[in-house]
C-alpha atoms as a PDB file:
ATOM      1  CA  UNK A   1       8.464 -15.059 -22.017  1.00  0.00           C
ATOM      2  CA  UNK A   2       4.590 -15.450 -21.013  1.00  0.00           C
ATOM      3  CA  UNK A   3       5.840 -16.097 -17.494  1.00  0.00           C
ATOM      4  CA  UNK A   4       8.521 -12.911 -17.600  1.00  0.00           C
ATOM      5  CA  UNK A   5       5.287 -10.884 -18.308  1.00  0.00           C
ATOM      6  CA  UNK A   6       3.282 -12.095 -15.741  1.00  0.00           C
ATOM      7  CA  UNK A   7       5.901 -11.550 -12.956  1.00  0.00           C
ATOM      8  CA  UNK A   8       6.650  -8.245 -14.010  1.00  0.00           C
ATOM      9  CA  UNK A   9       2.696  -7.114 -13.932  1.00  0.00           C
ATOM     10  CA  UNK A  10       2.613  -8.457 -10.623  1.00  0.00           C
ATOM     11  CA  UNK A  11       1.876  -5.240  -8.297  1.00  0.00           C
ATOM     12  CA  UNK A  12       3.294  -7.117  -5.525  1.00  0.00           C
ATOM     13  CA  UNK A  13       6.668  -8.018  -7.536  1.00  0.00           C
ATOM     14  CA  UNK A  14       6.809  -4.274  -7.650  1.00  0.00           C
ATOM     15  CA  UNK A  15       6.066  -2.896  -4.261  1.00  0.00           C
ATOM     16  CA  UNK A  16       8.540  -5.122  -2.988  1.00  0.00           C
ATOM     17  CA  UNK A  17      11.417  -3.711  -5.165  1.00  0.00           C
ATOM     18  CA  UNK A  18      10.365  -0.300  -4.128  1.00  0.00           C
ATOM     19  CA  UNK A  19      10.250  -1.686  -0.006  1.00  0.00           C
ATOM     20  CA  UNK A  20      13.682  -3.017  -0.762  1.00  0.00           C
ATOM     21  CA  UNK A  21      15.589   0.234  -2.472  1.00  0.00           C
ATOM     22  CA  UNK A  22      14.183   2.168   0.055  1.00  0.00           C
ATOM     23  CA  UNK A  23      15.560  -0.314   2.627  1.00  0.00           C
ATOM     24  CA  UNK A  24      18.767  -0.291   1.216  1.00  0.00           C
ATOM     25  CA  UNK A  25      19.135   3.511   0.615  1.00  0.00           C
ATOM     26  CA  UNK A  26      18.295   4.121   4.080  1.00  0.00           C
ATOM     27  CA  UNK A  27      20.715   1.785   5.920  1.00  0.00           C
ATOM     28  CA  UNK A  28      23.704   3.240   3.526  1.00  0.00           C
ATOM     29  CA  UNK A  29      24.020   0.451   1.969  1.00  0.00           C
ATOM     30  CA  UNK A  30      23.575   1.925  -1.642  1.00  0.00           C
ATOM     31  CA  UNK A  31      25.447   5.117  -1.759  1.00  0.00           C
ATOM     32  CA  UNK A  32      23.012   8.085  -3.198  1.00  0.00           C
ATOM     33  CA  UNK A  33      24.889   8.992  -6.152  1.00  0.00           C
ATOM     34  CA  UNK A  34      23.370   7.708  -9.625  1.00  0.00           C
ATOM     35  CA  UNK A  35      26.722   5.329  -9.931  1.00  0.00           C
ATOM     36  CA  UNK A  36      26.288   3.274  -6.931  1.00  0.00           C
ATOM     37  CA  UNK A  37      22.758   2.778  -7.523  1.00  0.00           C
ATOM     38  CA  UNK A  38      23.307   1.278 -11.240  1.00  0.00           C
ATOM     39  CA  UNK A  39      26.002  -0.892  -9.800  1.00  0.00           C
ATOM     40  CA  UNK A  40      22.964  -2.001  -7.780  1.00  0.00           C
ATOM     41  CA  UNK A  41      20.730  -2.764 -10.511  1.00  0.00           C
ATOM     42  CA  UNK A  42      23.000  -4.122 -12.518  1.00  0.00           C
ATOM     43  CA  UNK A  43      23.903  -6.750  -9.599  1.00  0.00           C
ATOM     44  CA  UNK A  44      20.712  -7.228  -9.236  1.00  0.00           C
ATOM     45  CA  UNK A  45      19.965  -8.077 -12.914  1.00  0.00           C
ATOM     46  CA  UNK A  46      23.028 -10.197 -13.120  1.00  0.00           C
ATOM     47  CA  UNK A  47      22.062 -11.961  -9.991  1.00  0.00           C
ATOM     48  CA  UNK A  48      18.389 -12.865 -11.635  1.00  0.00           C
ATOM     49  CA  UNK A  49      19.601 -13.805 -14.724  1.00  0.00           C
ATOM     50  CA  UNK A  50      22.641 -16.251 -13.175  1.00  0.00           C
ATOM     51  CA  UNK A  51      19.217 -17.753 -10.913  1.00  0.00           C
ATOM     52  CA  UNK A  52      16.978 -18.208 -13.565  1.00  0.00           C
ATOM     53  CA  UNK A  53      19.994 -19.511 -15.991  1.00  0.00           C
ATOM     54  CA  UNK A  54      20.854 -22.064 -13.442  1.00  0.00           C
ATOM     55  CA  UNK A  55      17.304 -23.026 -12.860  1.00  0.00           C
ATOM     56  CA  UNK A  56      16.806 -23.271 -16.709  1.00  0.00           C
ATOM     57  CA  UNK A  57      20.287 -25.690 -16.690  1.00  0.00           C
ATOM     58  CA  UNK A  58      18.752 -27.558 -14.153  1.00  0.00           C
ATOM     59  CA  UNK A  59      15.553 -28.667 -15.688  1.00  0.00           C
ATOM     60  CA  UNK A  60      17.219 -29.812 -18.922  1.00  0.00           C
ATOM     61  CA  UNK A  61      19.312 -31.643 -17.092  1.00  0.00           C
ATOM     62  CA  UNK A  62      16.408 -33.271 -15.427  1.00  0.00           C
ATOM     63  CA  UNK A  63      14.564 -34.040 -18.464  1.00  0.00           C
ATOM     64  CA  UNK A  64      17.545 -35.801 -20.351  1.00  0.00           C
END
């Protein structure tokens, strides 16, 4: 959790999810209305949590 924290008070984690919703606004690849842009967060979120869940699977398996 210490490391969760630390990521998400990183100003840098932040300005590059700002650089990267503008990015994808712009090119219309994230539709303006409030729908599309949850879908997008909640891929997002899904897509960190499957990373991190897979990472965390492969270090146990490492350490058996």
């Amino acid at each position: 959790m210490i490391g969760f924290v630390r990521v998400l008070g990183n100003p840098g984690v932040l300005l590059l999810w700002i650089t990267l919703t503008a990015s994808f606004v712009s090119h219309d690849w994230v539709g303006r209305s409030i729908d599309e842009k949850a879908a997008c967060v909640l891929g997002v979120c899904l897509g960190t949590a499957d990373w991190f869940l897979l990472l965390i699977w492969a270090v146990t398996r490492r350490e058996q």
